[in-house]
C-alpha atoms as a PDB file:
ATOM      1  CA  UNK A   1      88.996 -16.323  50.886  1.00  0.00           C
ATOM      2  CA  UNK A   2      88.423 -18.850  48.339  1.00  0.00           C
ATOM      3  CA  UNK A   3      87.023 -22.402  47.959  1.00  0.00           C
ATOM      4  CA  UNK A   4      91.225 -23.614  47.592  1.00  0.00           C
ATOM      5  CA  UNK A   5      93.164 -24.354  50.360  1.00  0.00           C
ATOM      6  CA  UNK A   6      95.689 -22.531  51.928  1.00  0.00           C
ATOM      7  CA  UNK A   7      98.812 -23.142  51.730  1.00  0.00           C
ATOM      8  CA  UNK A   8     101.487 -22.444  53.833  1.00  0.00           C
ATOM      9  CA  UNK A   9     105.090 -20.379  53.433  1.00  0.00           C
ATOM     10  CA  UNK A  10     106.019 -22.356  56.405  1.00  0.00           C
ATOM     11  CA  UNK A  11     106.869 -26.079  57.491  1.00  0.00           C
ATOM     12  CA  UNK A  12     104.674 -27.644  59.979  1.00  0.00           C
ATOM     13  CA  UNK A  13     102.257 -24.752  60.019  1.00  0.00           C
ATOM     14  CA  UNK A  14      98.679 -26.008  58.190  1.00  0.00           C
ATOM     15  CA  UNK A  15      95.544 -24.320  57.491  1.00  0.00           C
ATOM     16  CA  UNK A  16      92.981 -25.594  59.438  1.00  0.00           C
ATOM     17  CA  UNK A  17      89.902 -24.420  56.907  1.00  0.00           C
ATOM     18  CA  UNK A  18      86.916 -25.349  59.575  1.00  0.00           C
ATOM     19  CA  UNK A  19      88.648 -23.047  62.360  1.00  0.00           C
ATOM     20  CA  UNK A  20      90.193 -20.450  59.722  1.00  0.00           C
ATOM     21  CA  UNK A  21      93.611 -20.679  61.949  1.00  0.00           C
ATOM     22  CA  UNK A  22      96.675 -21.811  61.313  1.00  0.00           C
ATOM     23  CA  UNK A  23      97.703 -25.176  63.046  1.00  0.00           C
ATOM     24  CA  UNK A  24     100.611 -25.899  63.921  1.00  0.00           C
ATOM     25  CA  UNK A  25     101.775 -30.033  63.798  1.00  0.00           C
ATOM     26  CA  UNK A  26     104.671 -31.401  64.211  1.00  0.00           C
ATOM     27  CA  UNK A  27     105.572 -34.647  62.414  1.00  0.00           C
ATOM     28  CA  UNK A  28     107.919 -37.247  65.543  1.00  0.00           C
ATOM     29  CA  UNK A  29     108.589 -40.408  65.944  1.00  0.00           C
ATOM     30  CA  UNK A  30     109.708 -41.464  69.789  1.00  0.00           C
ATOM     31  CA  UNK A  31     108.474 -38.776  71.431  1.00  0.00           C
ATOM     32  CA  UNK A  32     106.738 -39.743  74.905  1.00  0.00           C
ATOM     33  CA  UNK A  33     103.182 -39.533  73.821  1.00  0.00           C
ATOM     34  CA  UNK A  34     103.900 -42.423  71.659  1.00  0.00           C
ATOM     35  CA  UNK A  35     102.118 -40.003  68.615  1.00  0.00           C
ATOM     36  CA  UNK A  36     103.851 -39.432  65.437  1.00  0.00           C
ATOM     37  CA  UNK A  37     101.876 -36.105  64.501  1.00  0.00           C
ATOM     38  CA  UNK A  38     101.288 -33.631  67.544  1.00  0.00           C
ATOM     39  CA  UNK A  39      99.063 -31.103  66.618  1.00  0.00           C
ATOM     40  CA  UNK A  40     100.428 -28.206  68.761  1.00  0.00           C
ATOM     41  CA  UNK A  41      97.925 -25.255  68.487  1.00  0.00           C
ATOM     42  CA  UNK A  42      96.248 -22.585  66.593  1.00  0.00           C
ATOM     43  CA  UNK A  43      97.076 -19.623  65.423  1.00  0.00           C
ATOM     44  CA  UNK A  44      95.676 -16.340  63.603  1.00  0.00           C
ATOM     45  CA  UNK A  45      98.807 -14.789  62.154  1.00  0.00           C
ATOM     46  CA  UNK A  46     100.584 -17.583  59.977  1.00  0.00           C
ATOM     47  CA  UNK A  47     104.643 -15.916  61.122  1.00  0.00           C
ATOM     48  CA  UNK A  48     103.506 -16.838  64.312  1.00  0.00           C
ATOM     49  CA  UNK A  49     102.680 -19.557  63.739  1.00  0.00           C
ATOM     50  CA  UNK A  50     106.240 -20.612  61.535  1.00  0.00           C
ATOM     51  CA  UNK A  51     107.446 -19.343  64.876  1.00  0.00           C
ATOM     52  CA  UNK A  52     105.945 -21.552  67.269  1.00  0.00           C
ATOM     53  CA  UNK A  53     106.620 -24.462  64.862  1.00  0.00           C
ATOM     54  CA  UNK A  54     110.304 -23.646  65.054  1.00  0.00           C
ATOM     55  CA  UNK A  55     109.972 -23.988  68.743  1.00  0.00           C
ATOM     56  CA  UNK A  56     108.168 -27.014  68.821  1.00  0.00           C
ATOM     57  CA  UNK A  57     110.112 -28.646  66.502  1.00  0.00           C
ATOM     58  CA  UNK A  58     113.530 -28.078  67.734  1.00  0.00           C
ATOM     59  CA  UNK A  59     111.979 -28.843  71.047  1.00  0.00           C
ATOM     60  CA  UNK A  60     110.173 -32.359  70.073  1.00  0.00           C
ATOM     61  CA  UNK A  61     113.042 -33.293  67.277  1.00  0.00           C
ATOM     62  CA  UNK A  62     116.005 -31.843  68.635  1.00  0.00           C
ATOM     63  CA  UNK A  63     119.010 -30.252  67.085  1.00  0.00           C
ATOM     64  CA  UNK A  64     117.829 -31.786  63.833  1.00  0.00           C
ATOM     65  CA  UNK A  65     114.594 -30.306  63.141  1.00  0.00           C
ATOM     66  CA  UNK A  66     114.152 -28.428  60.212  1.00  0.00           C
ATOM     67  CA  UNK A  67     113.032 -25.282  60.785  1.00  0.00           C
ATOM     68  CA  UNK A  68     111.952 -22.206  59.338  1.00  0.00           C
ATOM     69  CA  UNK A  69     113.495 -19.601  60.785  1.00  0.00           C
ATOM     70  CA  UNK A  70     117.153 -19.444  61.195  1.00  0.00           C
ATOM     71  CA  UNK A  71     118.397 -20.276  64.791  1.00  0.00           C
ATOM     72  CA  UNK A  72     119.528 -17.152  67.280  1.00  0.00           C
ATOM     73  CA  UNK A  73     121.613 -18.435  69.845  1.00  0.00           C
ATOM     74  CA  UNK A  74     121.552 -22.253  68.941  1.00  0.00           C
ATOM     75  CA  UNK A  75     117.586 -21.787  69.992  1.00  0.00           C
ATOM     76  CA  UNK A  76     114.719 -21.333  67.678  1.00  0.00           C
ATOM     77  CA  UNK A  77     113.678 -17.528  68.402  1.00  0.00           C
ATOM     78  CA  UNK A  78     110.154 -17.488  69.724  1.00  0.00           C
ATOM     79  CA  UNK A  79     107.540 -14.919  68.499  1.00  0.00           C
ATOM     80  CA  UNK A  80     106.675 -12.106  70.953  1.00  0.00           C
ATOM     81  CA  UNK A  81     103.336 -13.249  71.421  1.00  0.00           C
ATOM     82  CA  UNK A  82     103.891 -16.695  72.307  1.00  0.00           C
ATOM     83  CA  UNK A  83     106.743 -17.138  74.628  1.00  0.00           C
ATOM     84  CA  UNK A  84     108.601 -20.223  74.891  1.00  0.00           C
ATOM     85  CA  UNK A  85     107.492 -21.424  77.856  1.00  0.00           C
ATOM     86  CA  UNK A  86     104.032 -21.351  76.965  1.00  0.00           C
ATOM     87  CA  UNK A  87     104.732 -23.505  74.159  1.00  0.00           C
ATOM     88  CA  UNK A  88     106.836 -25.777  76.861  1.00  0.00           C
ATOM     89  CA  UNK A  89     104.051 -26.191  79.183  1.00  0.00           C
ATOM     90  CA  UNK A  90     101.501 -26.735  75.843  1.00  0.00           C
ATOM     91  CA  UNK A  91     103.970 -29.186  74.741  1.00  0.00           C
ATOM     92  CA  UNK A  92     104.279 -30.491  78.170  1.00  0.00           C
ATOM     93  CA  UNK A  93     100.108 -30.732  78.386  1.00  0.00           C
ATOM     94  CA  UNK A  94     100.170 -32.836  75.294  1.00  0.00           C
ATOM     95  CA  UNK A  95     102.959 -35.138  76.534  1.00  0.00           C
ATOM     96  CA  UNK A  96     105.023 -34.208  73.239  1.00  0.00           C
ATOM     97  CA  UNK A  97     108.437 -34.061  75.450  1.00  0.00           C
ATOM     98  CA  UNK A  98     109.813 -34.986  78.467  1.00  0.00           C
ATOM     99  CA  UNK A  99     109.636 -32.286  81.982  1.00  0.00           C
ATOM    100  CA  UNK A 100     113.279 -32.197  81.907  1.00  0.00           C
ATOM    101  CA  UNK A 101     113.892 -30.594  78.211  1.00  0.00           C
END
């Protein structure tokens, strides 16, 4: 790789240059950790990661989130290696949203 800095095709997926992952962080205001950046986690494979975002943000943001992926369902499609209730419970860990949502 070279000395510049990734960039990503995604929203709210970063590379993390010390780690070589891709982070995922989500940009809220009024969420219950009282944070307005939640850095989610990281991930190898950047579509995962675009994935996950999707996720996180519709979660965290709501129905207003802008996402990357277009929505199956009225849900944000979760990749196959990361299902949505691990991001839930990560989300959870990181008091990002409420136990009810």
């Amino acid at each position: 790789m070279s000395r510049e800095a990734k960039k990503s095709r995604y929203r709210n997926v970063y590379w993390h240059k010390r780690r070589g992952r891709w982070l995922v962080k989500i940009h809220a205001r009024n969420n219950p950790s009282g944070k307005e950046t939640i850095n989610v986690d990281y991930y190898t494979d950047e579509d995962v990661a675009g994935r996950v975002a999707d996720v996180a943000a519709h979660l965290i943001q709501g129905p207003e989130a802008k996402l990357n992926f277009p929505l199956v369902d009225e849900v944000p499609l979760s990749p196959l290696s990361v299902p949505r209730a691990v991001i839930v419970e990560r989300l959870l860990e990181l008091n990002a949203i409420w136990p009810d949502e």
